[in-house]
C-alpha atoms as a PDB file:
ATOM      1  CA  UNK A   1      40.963 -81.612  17.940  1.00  0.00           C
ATOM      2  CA  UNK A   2      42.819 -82.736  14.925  1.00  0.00           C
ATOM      3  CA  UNK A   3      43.302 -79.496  12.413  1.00  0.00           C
ATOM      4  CA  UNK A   4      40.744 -80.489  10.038  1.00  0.00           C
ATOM      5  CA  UNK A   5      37.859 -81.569  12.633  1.00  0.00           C
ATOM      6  CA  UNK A   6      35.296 -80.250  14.201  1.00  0.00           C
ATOM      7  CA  UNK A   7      32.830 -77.213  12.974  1.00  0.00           C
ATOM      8  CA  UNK A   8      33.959 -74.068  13.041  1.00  0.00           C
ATOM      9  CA  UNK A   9      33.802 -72.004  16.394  1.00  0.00           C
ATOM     10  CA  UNK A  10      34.052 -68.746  17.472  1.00  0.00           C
ATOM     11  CA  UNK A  11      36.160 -70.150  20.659  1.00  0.00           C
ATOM     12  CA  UNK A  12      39.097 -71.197  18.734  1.00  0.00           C
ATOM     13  CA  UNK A  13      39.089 -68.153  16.862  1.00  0.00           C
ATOM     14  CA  UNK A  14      39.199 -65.841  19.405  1.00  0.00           C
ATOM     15  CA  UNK A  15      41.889 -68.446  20.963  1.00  0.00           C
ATOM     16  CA  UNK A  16      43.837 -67.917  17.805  1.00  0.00           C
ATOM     17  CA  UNK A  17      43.194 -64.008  17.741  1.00  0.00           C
ATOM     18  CA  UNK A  18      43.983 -63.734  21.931  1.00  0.00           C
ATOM     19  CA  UNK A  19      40.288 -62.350  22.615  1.00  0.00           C
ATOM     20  CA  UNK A  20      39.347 -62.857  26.257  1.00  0.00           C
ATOM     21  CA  UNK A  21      36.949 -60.202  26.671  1.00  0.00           C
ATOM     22  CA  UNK A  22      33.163 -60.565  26.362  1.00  0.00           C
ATOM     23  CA  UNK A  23      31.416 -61.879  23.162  1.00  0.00           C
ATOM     24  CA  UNK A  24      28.004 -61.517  24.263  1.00  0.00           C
ATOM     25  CA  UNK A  25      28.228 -57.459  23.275  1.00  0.00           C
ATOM     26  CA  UNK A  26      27.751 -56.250  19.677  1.00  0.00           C
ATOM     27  CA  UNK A  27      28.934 -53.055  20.604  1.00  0.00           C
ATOM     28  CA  UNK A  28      31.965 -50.956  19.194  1.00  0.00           C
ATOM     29  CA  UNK A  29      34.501 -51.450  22.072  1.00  0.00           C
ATOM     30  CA  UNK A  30      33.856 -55.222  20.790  1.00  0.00           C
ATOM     31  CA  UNK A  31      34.726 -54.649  17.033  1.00  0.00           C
ATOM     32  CA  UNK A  32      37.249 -52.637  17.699  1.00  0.00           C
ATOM     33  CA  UNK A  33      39.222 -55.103  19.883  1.00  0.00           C
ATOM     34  CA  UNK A  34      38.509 -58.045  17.461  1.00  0.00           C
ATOM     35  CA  UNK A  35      39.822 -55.951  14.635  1.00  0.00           C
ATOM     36  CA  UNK A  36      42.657 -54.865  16.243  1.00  0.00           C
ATOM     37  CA  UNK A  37      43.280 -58.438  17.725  1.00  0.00           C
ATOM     38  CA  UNK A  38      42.995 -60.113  14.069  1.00  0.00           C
ATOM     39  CA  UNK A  39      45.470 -58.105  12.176  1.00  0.00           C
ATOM     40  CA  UNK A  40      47.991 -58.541  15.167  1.00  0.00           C
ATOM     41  CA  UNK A  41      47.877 -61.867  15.181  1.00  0.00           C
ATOM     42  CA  UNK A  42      46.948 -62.662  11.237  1.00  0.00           C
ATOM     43  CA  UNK A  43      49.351 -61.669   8.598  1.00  0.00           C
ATOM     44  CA  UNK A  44      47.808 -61.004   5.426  1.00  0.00           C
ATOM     45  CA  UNK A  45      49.865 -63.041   2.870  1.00  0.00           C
ATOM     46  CA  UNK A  46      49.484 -64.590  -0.133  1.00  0.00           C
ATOM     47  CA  UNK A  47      52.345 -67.456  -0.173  1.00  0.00           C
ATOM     48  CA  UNK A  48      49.880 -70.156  -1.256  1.00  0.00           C
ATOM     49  CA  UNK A  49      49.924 -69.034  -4.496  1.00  0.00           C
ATOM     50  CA  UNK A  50      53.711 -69.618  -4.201  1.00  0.00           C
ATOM     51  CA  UNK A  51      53.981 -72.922  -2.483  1.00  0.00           C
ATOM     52  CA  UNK A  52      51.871 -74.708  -5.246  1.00  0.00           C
ATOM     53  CA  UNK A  53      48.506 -74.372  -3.276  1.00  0.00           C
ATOM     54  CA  UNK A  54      45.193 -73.184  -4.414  1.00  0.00           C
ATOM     55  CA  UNK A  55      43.381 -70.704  -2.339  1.00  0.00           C
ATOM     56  CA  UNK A  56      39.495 -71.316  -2.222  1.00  0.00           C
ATOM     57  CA  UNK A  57      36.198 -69.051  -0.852  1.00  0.00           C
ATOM     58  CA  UNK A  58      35.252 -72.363   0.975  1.00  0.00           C
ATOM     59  CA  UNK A  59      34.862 -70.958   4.570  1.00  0.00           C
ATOM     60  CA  UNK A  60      35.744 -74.007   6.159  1.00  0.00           C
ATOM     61  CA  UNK A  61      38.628 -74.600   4.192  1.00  0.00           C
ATOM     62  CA  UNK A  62      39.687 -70.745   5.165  1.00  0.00           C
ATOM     63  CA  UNK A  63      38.797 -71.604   8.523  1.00  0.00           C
ATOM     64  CA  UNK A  64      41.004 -74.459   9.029  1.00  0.00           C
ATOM     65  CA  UNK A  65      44.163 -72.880   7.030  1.00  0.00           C
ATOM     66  CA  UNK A  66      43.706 -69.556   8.995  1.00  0.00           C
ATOM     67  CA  UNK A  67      42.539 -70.276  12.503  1.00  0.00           C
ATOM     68  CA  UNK A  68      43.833 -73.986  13.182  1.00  0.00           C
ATOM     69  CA  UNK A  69      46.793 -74.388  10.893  1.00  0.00           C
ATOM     70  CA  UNK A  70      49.503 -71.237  11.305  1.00  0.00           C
ATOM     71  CA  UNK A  71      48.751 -68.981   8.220  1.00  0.00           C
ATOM     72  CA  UNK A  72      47.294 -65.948   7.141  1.00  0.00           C
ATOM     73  CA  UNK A  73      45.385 -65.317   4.238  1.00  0.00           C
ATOM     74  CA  UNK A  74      44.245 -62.036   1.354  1.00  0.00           C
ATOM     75  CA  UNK A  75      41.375 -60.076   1.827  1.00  0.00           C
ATOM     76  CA  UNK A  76      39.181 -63.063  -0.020  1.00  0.00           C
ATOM     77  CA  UNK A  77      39.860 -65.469   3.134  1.00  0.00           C
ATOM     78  CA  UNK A  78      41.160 -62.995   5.937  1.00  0.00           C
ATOM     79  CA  UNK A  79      37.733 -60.763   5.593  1.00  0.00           C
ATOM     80  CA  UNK A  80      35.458 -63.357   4.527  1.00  0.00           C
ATOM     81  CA  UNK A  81      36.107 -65.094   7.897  1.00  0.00           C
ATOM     82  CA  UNK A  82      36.194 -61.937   9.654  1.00  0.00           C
ATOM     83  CA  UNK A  83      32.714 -61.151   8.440  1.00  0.00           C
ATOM     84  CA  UNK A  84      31.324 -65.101   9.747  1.00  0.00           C
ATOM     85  CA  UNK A  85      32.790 -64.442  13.367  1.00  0.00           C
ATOM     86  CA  UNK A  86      31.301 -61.210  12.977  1.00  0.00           C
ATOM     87  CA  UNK A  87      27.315 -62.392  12.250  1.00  0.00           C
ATOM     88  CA  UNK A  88      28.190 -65.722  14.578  1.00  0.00           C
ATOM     89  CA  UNK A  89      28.556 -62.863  17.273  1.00  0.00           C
ATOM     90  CA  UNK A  90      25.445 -61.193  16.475  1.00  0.00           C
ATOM     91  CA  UNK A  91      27.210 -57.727  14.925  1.00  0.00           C
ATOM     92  CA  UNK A  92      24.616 -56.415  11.563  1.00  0.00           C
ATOM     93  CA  UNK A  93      27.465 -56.799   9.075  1.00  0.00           C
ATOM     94  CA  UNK A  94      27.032 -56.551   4.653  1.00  0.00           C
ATOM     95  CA  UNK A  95      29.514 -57.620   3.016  1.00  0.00           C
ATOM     96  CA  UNK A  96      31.039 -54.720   0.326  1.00  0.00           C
ATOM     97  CA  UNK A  97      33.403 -54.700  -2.250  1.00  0.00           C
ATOM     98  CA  UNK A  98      36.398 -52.155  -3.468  1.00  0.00           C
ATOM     99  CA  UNK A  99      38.507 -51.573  -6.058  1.00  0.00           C
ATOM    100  CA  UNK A 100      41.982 -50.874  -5.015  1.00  0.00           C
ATOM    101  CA  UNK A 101      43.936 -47.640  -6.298  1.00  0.00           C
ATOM    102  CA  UNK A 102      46.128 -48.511  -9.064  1.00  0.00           C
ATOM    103  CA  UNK A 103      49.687 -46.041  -9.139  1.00  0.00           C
ATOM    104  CA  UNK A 104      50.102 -47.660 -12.603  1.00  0.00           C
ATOM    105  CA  UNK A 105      47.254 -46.099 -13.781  1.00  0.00           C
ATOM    106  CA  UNK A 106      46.706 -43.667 -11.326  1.00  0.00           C
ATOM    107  CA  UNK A 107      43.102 -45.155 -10.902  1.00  0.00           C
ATOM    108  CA  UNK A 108      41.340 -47.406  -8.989  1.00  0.00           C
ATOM    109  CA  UNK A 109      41.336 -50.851 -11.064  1.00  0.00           C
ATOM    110  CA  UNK A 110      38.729 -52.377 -12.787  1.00  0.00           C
ATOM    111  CA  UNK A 111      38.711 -55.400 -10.090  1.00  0.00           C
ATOM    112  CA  UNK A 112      36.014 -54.403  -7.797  1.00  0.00           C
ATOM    113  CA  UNK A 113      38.282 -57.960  -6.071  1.00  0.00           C
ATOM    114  CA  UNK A 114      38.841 -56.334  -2.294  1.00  0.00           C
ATOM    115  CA  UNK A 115      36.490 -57.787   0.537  1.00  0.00           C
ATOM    116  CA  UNK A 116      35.582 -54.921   3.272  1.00  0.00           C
ATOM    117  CA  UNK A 117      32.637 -55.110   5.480  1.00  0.00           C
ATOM    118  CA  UNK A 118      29.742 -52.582   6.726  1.00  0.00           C
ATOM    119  CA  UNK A 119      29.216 -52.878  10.133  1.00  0.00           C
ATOM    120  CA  UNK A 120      26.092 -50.902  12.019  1.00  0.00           C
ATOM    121  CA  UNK A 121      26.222 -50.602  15.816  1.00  0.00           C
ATOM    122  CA  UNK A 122      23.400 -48.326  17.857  1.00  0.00           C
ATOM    123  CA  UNK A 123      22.320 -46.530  14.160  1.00  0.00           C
ATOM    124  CA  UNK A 124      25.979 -45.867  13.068  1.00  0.00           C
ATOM    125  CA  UNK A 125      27.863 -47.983  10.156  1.00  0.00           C
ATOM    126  CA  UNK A 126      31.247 -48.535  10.136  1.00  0.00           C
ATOM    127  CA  UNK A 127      33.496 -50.017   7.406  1.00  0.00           C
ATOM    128  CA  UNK A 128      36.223 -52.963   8.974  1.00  0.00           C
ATOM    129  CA  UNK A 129      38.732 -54.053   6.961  1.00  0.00           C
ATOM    130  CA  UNK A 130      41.762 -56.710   8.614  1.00  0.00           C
ATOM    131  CA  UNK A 131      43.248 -57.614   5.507  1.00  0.00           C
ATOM    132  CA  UNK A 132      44.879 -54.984   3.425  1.00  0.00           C
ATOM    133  CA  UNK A 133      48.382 -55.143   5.153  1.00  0.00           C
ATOM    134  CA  UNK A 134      50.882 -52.827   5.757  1.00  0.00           C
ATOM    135  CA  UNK A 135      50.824 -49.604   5.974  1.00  0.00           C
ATOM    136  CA  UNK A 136      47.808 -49.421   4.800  1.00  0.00           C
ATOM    137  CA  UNK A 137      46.171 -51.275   7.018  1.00  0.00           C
ATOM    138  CA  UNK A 138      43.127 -50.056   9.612  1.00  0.00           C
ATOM    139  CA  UNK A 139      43.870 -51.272  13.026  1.00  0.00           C
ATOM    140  CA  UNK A 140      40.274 -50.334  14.028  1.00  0.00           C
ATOM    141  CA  UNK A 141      36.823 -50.089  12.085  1.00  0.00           C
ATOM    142  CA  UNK A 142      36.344 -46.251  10.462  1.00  0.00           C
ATOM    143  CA  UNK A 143      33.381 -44.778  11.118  1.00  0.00           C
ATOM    144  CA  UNK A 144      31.675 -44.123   7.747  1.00  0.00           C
ATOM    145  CA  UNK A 145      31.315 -40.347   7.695  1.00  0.00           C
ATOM    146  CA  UNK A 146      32.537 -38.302   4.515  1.00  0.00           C
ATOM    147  CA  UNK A 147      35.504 -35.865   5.212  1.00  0.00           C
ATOM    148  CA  UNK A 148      35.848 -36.579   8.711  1.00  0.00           C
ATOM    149  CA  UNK A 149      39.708 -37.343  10.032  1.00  0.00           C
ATOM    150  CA  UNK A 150      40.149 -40.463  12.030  1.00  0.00           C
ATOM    151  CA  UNK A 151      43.509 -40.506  12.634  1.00  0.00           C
ATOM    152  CA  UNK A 152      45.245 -43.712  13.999  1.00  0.00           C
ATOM    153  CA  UNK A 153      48.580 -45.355  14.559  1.00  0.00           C
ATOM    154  CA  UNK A 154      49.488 -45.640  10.537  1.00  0.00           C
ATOM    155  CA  UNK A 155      48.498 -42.197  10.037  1.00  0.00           C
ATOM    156  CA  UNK A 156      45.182 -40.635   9.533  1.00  0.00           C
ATOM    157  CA  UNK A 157      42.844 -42.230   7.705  1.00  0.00           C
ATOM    158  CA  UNK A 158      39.650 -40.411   5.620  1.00  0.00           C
ATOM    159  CA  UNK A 159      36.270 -41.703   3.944  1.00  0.00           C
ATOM    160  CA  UNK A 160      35.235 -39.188   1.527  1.00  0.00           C
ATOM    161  CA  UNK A 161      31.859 -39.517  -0.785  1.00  0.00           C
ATOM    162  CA  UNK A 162      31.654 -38.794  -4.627  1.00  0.00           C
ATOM    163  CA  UNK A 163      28.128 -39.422  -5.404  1.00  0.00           C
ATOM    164  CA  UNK A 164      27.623 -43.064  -4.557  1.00  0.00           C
ATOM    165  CA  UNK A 165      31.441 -44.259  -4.644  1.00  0.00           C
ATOM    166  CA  UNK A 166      33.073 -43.814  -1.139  1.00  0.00           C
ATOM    167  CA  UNK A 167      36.818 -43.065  -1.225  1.00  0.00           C
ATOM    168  CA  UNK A 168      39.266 -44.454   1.328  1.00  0.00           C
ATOM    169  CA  UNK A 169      42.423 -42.451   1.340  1.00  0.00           C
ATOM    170  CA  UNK A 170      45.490 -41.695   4.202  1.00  0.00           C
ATOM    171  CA  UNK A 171      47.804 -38.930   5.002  1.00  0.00           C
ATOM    172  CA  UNK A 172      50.927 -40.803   6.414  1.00  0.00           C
ATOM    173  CA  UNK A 173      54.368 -39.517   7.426  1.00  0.00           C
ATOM    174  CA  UNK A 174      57.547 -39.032   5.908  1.00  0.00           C
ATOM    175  CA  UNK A 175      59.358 -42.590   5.441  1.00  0.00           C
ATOM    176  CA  UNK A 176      63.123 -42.740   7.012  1.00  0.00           C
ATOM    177  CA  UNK A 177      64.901 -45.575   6.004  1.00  0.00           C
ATOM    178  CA  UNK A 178      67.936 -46.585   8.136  1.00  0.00           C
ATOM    179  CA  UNK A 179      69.768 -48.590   5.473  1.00  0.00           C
ATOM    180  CA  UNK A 180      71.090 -46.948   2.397  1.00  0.00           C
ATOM    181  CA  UNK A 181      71.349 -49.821   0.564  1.00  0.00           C
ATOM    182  CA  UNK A 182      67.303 -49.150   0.087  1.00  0.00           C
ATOM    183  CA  UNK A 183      67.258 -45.819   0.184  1.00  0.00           C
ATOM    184  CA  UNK A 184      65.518 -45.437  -3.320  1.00  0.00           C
ATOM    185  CA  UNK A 185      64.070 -48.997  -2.822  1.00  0.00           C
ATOM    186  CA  UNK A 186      60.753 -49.059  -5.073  1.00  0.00           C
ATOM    187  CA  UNK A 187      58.956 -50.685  -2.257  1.00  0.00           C
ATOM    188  CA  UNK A 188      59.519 -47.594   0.088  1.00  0.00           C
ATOM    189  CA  UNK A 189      55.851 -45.577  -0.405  1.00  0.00           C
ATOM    190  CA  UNK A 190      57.078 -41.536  -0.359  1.00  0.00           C
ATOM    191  CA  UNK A 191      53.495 -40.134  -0.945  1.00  0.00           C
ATOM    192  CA  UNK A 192      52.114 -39.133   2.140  1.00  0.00           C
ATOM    193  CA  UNK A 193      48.713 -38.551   1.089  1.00  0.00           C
ATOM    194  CA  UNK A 194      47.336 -41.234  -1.249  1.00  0.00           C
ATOM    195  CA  UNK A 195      44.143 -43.156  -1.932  1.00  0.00           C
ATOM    196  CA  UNK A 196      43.538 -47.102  -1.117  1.00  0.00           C
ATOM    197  CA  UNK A 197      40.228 -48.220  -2.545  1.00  0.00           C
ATOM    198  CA  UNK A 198      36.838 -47.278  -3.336  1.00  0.00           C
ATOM    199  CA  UNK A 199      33.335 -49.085  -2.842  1.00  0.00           C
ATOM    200  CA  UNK A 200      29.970 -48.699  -2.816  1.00  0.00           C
ATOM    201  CA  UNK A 201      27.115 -49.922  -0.333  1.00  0.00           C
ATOM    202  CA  UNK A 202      25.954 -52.373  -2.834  1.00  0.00           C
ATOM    203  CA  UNK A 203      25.843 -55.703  -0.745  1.00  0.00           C
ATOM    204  CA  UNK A 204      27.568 -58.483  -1.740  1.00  0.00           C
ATOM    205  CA  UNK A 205      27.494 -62.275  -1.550  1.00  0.00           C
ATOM    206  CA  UNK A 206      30.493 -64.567  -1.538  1.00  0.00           C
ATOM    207  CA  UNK A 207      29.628 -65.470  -5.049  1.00  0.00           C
ATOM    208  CA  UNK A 208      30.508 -62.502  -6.685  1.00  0.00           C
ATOM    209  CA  UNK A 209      34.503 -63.206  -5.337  1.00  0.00           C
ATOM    210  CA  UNK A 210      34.942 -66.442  -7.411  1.00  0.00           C
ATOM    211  CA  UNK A 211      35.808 -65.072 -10.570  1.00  0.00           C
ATOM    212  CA  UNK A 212      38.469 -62.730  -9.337  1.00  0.00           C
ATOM    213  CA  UNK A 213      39.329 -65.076  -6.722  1.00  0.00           C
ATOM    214  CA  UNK A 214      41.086 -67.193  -9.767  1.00  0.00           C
ATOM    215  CA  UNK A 215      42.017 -64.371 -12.059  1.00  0.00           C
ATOM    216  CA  UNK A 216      44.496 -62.851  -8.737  1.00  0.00           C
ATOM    217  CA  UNK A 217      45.892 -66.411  -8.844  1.00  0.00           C
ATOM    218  CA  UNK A 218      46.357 -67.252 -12.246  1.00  0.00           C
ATOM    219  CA  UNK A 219      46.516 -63.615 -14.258  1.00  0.00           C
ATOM    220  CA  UNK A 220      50.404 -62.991 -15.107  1.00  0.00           C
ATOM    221  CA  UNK A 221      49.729 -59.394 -14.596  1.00  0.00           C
ATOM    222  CA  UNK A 222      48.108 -59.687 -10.949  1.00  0.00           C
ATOM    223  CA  UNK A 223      49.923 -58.438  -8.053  1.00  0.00           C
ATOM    224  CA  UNK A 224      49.942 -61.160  -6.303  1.00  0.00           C
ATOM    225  CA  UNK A 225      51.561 -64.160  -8.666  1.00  0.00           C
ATOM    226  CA  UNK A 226      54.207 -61.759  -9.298  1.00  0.00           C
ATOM    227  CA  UNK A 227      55.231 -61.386  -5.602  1.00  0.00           C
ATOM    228  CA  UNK A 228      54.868 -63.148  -2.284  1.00  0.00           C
ATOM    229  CA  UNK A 229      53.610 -61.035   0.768  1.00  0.00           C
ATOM    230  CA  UNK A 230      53.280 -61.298   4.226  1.00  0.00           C
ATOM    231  CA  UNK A 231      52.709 -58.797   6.452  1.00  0.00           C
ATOM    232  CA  UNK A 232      51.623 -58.680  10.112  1.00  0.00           C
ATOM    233  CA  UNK A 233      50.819 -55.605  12.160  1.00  0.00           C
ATOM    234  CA  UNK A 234      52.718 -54.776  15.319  1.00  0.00           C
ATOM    235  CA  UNK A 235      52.239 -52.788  18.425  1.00  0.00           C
ATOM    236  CA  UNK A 236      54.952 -50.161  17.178  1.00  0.00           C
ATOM    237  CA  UNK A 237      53.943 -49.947  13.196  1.00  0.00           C
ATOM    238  CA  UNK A 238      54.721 -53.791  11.160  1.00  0.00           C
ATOM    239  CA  UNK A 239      56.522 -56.195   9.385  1.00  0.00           C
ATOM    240  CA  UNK A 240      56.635 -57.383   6.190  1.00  0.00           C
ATOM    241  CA  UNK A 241      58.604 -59.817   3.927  1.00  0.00           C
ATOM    242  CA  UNK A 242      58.185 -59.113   0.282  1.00  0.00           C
ATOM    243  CA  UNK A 243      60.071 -61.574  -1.836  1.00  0.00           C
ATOM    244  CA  UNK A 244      63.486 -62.000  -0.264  1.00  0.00           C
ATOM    245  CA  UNK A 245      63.118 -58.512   1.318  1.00  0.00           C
ATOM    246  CA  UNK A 246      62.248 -58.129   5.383  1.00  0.00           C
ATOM    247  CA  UNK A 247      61.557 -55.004   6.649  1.00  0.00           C
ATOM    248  CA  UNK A 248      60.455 -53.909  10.166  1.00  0.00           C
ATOM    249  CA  UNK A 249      58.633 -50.194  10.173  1.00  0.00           C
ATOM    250  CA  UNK A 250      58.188 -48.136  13.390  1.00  0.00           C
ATOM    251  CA  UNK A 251      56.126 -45.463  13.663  1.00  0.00           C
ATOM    252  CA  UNK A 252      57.540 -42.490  15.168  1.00  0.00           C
ATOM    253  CA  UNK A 253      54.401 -39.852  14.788  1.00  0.00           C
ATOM    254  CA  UNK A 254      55.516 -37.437  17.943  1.00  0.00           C
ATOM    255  CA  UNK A 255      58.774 -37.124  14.956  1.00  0.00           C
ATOM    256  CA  UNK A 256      56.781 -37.158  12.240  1.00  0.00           C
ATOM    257  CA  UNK A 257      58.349 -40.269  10.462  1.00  0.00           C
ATOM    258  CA  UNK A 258      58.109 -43.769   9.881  1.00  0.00           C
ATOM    259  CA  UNK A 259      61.112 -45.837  10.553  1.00  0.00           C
ATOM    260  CA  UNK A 260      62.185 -48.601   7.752  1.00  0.00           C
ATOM    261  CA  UNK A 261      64.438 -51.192   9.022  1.00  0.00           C
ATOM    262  CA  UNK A 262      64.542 -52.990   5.784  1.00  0.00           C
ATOM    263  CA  UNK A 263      67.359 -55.767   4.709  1.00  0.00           C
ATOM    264  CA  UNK A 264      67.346 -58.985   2.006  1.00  0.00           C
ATOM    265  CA  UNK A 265      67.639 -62.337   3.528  1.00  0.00           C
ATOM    266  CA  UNK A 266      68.706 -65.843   1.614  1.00  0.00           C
ATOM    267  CA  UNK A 267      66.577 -68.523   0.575  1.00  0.00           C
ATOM    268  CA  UNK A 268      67.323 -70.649   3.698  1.00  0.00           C
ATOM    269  CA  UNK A 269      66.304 -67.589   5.904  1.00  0.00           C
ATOM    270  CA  UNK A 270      62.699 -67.176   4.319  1.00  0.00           C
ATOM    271  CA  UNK A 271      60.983 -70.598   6.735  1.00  0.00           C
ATOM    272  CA  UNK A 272      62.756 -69.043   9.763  1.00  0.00           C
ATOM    273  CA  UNK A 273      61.663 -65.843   9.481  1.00  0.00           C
ATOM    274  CA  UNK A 274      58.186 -66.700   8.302  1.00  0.00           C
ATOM    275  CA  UNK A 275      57.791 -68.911  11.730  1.00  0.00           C
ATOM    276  CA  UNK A 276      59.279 -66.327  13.991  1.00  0.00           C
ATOM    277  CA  UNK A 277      58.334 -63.409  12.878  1.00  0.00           C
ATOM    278  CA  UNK A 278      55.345 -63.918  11.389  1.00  0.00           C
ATOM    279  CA  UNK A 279      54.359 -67.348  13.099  1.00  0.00           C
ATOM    280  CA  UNK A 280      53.737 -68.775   9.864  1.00  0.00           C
ATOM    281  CA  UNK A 281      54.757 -72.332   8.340  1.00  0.00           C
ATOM    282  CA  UNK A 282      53.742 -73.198   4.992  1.00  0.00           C
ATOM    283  CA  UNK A 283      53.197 -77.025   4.228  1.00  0.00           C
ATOM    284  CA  UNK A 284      55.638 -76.939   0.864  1.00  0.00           C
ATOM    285  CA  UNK A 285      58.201 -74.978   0.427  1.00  0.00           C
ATOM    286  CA  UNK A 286      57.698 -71.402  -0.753  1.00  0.00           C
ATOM    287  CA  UNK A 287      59.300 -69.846  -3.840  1.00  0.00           C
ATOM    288  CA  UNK A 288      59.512 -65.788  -3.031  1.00  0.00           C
ATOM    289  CA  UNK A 289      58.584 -63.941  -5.800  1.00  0.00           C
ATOM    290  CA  UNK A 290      59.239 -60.026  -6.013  1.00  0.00           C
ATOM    291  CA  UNK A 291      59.058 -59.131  -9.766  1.00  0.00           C
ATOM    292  CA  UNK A 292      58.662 -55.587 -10.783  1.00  0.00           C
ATOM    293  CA  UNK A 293      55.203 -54.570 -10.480  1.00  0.00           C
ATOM    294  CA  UNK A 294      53.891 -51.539  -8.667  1.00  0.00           C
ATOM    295  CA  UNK A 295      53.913 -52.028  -4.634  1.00  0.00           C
ATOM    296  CA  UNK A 296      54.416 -49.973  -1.773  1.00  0.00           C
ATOM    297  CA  UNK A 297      54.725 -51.042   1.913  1.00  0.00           C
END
């Protein structure tokens, strides 16, 4: 099958994602392994926007860019997708959005642009997110319980409610970072307890993504046209490239730290390590971008 043939199917997805377990079971052993699966083997990145391409909520389109073609995608393709294999499988999943926490303005932004998912399994909803990348990233679906600690490999992660907002925030560790050249690198996150986004259990259909799906591209004050990301999780913690800076992190919880392996590479490094660490290969060339705006791995 050619990479733009053929409908989409959940086989080549879970071929992409290495699931060989059972897919007959909407059960949480199920989600949890898909979840985990996905944002192992998934970066979330946003290097269209600096390789000249145009990134679009057609799910097809997402489809063939993220399951047949060697990419990742943002929260807008890598959750959107995650939320199709999810009802193909038979899981009761809404689609939610979230407004991301904003150190700028030490608020969550006005942008309610972030794509999470509820998921409910035997009476209980969960919230599944595989696209919000490093360190901040969920490795498995949080129950959706206010105040409750679920700690996992990142840290420990809590849901807390404020009337009808629900606040996702993490208590991390202390960030050790083994070259000095970056010891007071803005990208290295020293808070250890801060908050990620908020939502509310107001549904959502793809529709309501479109707008801010072309104000992230195209607004000179977004994030994301004023620096290329990629990040993939790893067994041991992840890896990111941020501009012309790689870093590998490794979390070291029984020490209490995270470990920062972080270094700049040249612009003939950025395709090789893209396709070897990352197993990601752009179709044009990729201009890295990492101009001063607020970001934290």
């Amino acid at each position: 099958m050619s990479s733009s043939e053929g409908r989409m199917n959940l086989e080549e997805y879970f071929q992409r994602i290495g699931f060989h377990g059972p897919s007959d079971k909407m059960d949480l052993a199920t989600l949890r392994s898909i979840h985990k699966l996905h944002v192992m083997s998934i970066p979330f990145e946003n290097l269209s926007i600096h390789c000249g391409e145009w990134i679009t909520m057609d799910l097809e389109t997402i489809f063939n860019k993220v399951v047949r073609s060697s990419r990742g995608g943002w929260c807008l393709e890598n959750n959107y997708l995650f939320g199709w294999v999810l009802r193909e499988m038979g899981f009761s999943a809404t689609t939610l959005s979230s407004r991301a926490f904003n150190r700028i303005i030490d608020d969550f932004g006005a942008l309610d642009s972030h794509l999470i998912h509820k998921v409910i399994i035997d009476g209980k909803a969960y919230i599944a997110d595989v696209s919000f990348g490093v360190s901040s990233q969920i490795w498995e679906p949080l129950e959706l319980v206010s105040g409750k600690d679920q700690p996992q490999a990142a840290g420990v992660f809590r849901l807390t409610k404020n009337e009808d907002t629900w606040i996702l925030e993490k208590t991390g560790r202390t960030p050790k970072v083994l070259n000095p050249e970056f010891a007071k690198s803005s990208l290295v996150n020293r808070k250890q307890t801060y908050q990620i986004f908020c939502f509310t259990l107001q549904p959502r259909e793809p529709e309501h993504f479109a707008e801010k799906n072309h104000a992230l591209q195209t607004d000179s004050a977004s994030l994301f046209t004023n620096k290329s990301i990629c990040s993939l999780q790893t067994p041991t913690g992840f890896k990111a490239l941020i501009g012309w800076t790689y870093s590998e992190v490794t979390y070291k919880p029984e020490e209490g730290v995270d470990l920062l392996d972080m270094r700049n590479i040249t612009e003939d490094e950025v395709d090789q390590i893209l396709k070897e660490q990352f197993n990601v290969k752009t179709q044009n060339k990729i201009k890295p971008a990492n101009k001063k705006v607020s970001y934290t791995i």
